[in-house]
Structure formats: C-alpha cells, structure tokens
N, C-alpha and C. Protein backbone atom coordinates (compact mmCIF):
# COMPACT_ATOMS: atom_id res chain seq x y z
N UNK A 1 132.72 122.60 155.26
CA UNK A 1 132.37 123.95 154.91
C UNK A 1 131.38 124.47 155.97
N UNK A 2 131.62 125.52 156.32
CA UNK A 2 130.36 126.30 157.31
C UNK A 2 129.28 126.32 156.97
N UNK A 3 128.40 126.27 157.62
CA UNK A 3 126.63 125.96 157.42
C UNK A 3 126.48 127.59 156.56
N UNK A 4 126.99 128.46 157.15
CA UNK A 4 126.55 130.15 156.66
C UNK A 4 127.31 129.92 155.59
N UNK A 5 128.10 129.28 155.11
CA UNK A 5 128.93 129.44 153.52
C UNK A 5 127.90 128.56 152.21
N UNK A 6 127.33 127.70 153.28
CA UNK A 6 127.35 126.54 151.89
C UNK A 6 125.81 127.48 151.22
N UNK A 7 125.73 127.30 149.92
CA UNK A 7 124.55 127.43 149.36
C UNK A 7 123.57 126.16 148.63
N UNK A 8 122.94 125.95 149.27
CA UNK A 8 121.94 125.19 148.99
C UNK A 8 121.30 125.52 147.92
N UNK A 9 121.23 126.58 146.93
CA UNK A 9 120.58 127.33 145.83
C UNK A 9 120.80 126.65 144.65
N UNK A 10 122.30 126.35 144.91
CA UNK A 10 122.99 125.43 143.29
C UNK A 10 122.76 124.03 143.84
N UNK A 11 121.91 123.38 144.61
CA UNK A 11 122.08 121.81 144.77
C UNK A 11 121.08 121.33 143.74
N UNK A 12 121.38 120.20 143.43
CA UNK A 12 120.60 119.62 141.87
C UNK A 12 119.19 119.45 142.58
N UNK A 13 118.39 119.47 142.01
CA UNK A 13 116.60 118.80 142.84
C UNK A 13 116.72 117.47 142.47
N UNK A 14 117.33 117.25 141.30
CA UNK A 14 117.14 115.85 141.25
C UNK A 14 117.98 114.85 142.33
N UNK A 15 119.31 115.46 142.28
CA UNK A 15 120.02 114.76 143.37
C UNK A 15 119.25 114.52 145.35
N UNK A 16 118.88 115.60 144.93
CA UNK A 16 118.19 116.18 146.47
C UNK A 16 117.00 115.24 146.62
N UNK A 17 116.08 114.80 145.60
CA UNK A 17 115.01 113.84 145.69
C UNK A 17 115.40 112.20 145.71
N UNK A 18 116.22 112.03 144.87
CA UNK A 18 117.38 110.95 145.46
C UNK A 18 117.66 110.79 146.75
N UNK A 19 118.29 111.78 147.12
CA UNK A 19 119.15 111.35 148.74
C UNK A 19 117.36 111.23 149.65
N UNK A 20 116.94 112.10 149.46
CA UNK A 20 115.20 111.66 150.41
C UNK A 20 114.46 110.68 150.15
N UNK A 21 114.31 110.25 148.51
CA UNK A 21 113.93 108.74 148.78
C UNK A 21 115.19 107.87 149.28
N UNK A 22 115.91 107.59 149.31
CA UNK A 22 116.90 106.76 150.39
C UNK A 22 117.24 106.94 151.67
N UNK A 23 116.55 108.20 152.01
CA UNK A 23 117.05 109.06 153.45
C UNK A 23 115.33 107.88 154.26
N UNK A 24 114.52 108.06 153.92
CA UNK A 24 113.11 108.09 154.23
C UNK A 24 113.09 106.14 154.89
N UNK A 25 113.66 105.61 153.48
CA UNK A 25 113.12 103.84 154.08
C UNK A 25 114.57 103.72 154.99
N UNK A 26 115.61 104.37 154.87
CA UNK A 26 116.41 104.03 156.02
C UNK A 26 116.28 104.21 157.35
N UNK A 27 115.20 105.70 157.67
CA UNK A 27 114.89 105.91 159.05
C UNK A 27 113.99 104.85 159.61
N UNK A 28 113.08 104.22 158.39
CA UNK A 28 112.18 103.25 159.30
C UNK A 28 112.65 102.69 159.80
N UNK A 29 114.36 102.00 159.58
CA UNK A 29 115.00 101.02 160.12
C UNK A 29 115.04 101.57 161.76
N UNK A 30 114.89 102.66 162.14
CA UNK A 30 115.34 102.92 163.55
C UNK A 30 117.08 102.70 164.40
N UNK A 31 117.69 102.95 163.50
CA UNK A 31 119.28 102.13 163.74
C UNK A 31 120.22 102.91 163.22
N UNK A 32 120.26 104.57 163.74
CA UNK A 32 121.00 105.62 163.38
C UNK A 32 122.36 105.23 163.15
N UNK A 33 122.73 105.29 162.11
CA UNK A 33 124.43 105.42 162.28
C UNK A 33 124.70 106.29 161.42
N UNK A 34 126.24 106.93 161.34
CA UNK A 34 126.27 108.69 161.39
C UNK A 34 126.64 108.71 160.08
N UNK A 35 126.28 108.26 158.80
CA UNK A 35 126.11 108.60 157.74
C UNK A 35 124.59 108.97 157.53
N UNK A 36 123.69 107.83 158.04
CA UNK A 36 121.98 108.11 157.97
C UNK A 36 121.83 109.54 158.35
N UNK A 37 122.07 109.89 160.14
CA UNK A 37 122.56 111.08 160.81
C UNK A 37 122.78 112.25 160.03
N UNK A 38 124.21 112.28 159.25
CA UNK A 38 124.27 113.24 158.40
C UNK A 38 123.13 113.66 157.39
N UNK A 39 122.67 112.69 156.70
CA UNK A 39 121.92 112.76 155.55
C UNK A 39 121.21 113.58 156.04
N UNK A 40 119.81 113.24 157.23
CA UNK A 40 119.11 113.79 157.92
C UNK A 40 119.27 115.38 158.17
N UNK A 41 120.49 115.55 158.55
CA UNK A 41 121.10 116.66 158.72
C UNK A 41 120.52 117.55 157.32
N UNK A 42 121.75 117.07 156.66
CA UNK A 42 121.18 118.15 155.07
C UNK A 42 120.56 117.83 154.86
N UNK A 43 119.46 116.86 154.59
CA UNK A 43 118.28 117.29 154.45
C UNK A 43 116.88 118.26 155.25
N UNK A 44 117.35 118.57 156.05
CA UNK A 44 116.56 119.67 157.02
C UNK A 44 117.55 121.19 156.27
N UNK A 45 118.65 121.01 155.75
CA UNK A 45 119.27 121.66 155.35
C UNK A 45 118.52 122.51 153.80
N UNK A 46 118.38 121.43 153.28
CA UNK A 46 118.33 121.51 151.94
C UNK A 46 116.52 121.96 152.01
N UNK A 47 115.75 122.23 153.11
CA UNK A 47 114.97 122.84 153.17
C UNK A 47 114.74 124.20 152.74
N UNK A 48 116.24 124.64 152.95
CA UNK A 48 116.44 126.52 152.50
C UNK A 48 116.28 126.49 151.04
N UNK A 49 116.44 125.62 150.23
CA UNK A 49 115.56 125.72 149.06
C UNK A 49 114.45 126.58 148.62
N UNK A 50 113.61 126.35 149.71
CA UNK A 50 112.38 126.13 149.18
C UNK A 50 111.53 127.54 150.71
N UNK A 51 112.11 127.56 151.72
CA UNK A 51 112.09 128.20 152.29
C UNK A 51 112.62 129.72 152.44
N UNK A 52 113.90 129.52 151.80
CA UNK A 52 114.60 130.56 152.06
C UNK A 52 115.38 130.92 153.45
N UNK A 53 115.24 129.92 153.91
CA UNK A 53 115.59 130.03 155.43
C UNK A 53 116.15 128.96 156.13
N UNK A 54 117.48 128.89 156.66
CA UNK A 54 117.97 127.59 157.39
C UNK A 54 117.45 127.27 158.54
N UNK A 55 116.75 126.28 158.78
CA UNK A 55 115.98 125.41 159.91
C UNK A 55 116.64 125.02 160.65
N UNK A 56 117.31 126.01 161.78
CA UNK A 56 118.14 125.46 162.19
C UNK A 56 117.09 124.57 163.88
N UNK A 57 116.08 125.10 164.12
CA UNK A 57 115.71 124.18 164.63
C UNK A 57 115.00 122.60 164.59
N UNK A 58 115.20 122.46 163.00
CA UNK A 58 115.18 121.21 162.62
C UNK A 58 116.03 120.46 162.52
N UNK A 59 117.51 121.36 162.22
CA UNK A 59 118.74 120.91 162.15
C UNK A 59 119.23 120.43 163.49
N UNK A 60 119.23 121.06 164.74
CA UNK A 60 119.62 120.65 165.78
C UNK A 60 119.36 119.74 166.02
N UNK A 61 118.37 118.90 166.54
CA UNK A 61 117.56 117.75 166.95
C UNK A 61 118.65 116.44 166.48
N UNK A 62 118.86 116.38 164.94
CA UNK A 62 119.61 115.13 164.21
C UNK A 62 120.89 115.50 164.95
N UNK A 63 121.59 116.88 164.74
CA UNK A 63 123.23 116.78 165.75
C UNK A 63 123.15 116.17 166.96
N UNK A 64 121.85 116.25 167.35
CA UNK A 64 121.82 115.58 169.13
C UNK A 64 121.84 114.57 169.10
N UNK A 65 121.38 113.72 168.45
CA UNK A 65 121.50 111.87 168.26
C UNK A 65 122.92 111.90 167.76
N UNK A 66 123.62 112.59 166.52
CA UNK A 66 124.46 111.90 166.09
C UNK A 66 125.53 112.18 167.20
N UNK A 67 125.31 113.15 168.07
CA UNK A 67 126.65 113.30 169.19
C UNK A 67 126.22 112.54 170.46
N UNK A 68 125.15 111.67 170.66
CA UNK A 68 124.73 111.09 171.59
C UNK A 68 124.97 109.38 171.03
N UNK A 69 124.97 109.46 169.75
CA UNK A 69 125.75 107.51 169.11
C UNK A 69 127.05 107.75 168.64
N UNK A 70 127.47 109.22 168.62
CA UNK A 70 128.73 108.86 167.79
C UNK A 70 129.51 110.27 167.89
N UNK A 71 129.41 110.55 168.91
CA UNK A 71 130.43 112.30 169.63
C UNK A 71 132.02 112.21 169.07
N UNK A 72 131.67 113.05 168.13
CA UNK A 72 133.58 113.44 168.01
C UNK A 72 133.20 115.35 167.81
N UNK A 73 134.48 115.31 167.50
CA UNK A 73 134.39 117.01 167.47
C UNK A 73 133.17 117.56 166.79
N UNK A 74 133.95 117.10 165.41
CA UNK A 74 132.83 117.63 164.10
C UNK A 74 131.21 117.43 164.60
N UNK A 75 130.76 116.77 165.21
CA UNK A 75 129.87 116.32 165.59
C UNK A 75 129.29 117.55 166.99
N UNK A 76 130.30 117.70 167.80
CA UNK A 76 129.69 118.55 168.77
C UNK A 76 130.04 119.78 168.44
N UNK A 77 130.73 120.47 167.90
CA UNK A 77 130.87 121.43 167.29
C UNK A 77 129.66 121.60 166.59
N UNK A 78 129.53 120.96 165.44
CA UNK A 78 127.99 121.19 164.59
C UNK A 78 126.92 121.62 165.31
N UNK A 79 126.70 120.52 166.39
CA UNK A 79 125.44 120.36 167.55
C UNK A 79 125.38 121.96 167.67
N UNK A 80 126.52 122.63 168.77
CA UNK A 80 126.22 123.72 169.41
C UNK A 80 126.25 124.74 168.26
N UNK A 81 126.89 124.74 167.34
CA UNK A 81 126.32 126.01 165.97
C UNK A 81 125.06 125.75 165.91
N UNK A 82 124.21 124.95 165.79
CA UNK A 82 122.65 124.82 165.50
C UNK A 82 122.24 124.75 166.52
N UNK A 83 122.47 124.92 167.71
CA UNK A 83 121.58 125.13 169.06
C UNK A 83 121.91 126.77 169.00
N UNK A 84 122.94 126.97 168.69
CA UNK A 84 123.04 128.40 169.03
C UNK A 84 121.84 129.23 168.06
N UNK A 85 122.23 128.63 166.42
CA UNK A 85 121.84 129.57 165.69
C UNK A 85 119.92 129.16 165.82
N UNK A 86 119.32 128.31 166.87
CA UNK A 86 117.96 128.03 166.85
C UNK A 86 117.76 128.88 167.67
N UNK A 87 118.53 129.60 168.13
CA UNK A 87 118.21 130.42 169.18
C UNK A 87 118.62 129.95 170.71
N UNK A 88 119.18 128.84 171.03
CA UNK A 88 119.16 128.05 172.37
C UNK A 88 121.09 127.74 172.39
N UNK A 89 121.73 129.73 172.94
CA UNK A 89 123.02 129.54 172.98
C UNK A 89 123.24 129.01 174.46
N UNK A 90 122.35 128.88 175.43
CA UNK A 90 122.82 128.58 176.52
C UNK A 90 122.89 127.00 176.57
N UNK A 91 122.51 126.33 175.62
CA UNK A 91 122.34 124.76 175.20
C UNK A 91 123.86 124.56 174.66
N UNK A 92 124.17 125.76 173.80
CA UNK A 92 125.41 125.66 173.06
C UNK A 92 126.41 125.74 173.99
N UNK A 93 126.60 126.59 174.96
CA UNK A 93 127.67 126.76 175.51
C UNK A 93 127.49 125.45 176.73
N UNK A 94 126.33 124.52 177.12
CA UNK A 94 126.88 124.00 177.92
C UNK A 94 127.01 122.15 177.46
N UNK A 95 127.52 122.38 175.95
CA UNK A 95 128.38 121.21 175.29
C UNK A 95 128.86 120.83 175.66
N UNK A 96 129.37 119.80 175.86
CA UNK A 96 130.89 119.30 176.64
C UNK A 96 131.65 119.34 175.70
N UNK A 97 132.88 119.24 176.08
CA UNK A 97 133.96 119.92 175.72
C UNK A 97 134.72 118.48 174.86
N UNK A 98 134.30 117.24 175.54
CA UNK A 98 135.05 115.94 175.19
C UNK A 98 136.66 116.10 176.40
N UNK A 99 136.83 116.77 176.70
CA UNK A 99 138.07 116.96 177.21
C UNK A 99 137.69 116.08 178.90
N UNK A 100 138.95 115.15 179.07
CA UNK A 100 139.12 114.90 180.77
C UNK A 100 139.53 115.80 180.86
C-alpha cells in the first residue's frame, strides 16, 4: 500500500507497543535483516500517530540500510519515495535503477 494511503490513525496502540518492545532488543543485536529493517521502517511510521505528520526523514535513513543489505525493487523504490518526500529529490532520482 502507498505510504500517502495507509492510515496510521486506526493502528491498535497496543499492537504498536508490542512491535517496539521487540523492535528495540533486536536492534541491540546490530545484525539488520529486512524484516528488523521493515519494522524500523513503520515504526518511524507509526510516529504520525502522535505527531500528525509522516517523518519522512526518519523514514529514509532505515530504506538506506535495507537497500544497502538487501536491494530489490520494493526496497529502492521505497528508499527514493522517502528521500524525495524528506525533501532530498535529487537523492531520489539518483537511485540506481538495479538495471545492467
């Protein structure tokens, strides 16, 4: 689903405090792999809660690791929507493409 579609408004708090205590002792591990990655993700996400506002420069940062351990589309696609929407489209447009 598109980052501008999803609403974060109806997500449970309880579920949401769940996924952060499990999000939290997994980063100590230091050993990203792209489920941790994701989590990370919505959870900078699930900030608009409480903000009212998507972070997307919090959001970017986690797309950059997860397309730097584990680049597929979905992955660089995501990246450059949140570089763009942090404000940094010239970051976005010079994505690679994945293509020889």
């Amino acid at each position: 689903m598109p980052p501008k579609t999803q609403d974060s408004i109806g997500w449970s708090d309880d579920l949401i405090r769940e996924a952060e205590g499990t999000l939290w002792p997994a980063a100590t591990l230091r050993q990203p792999r792209p489920f941790q990655i994701e989590v990370a993700i919505q959870s900078a996400r699930a900030q608009r809660r409480v903000t009212g506002q998507r972070p997307w420069r919090a959001i970017a940062p986690p797309y950059g690791v997860l397309v730097q351990h584990h680049a597929n589309l979905g992955a660089r696609a995501g990246h450059a929507v949140a570089q763009a929407e942090a404000g940094e489209p010239a970051a976005a447009d010079a994505q690679p493409s994945g293509r020889s």
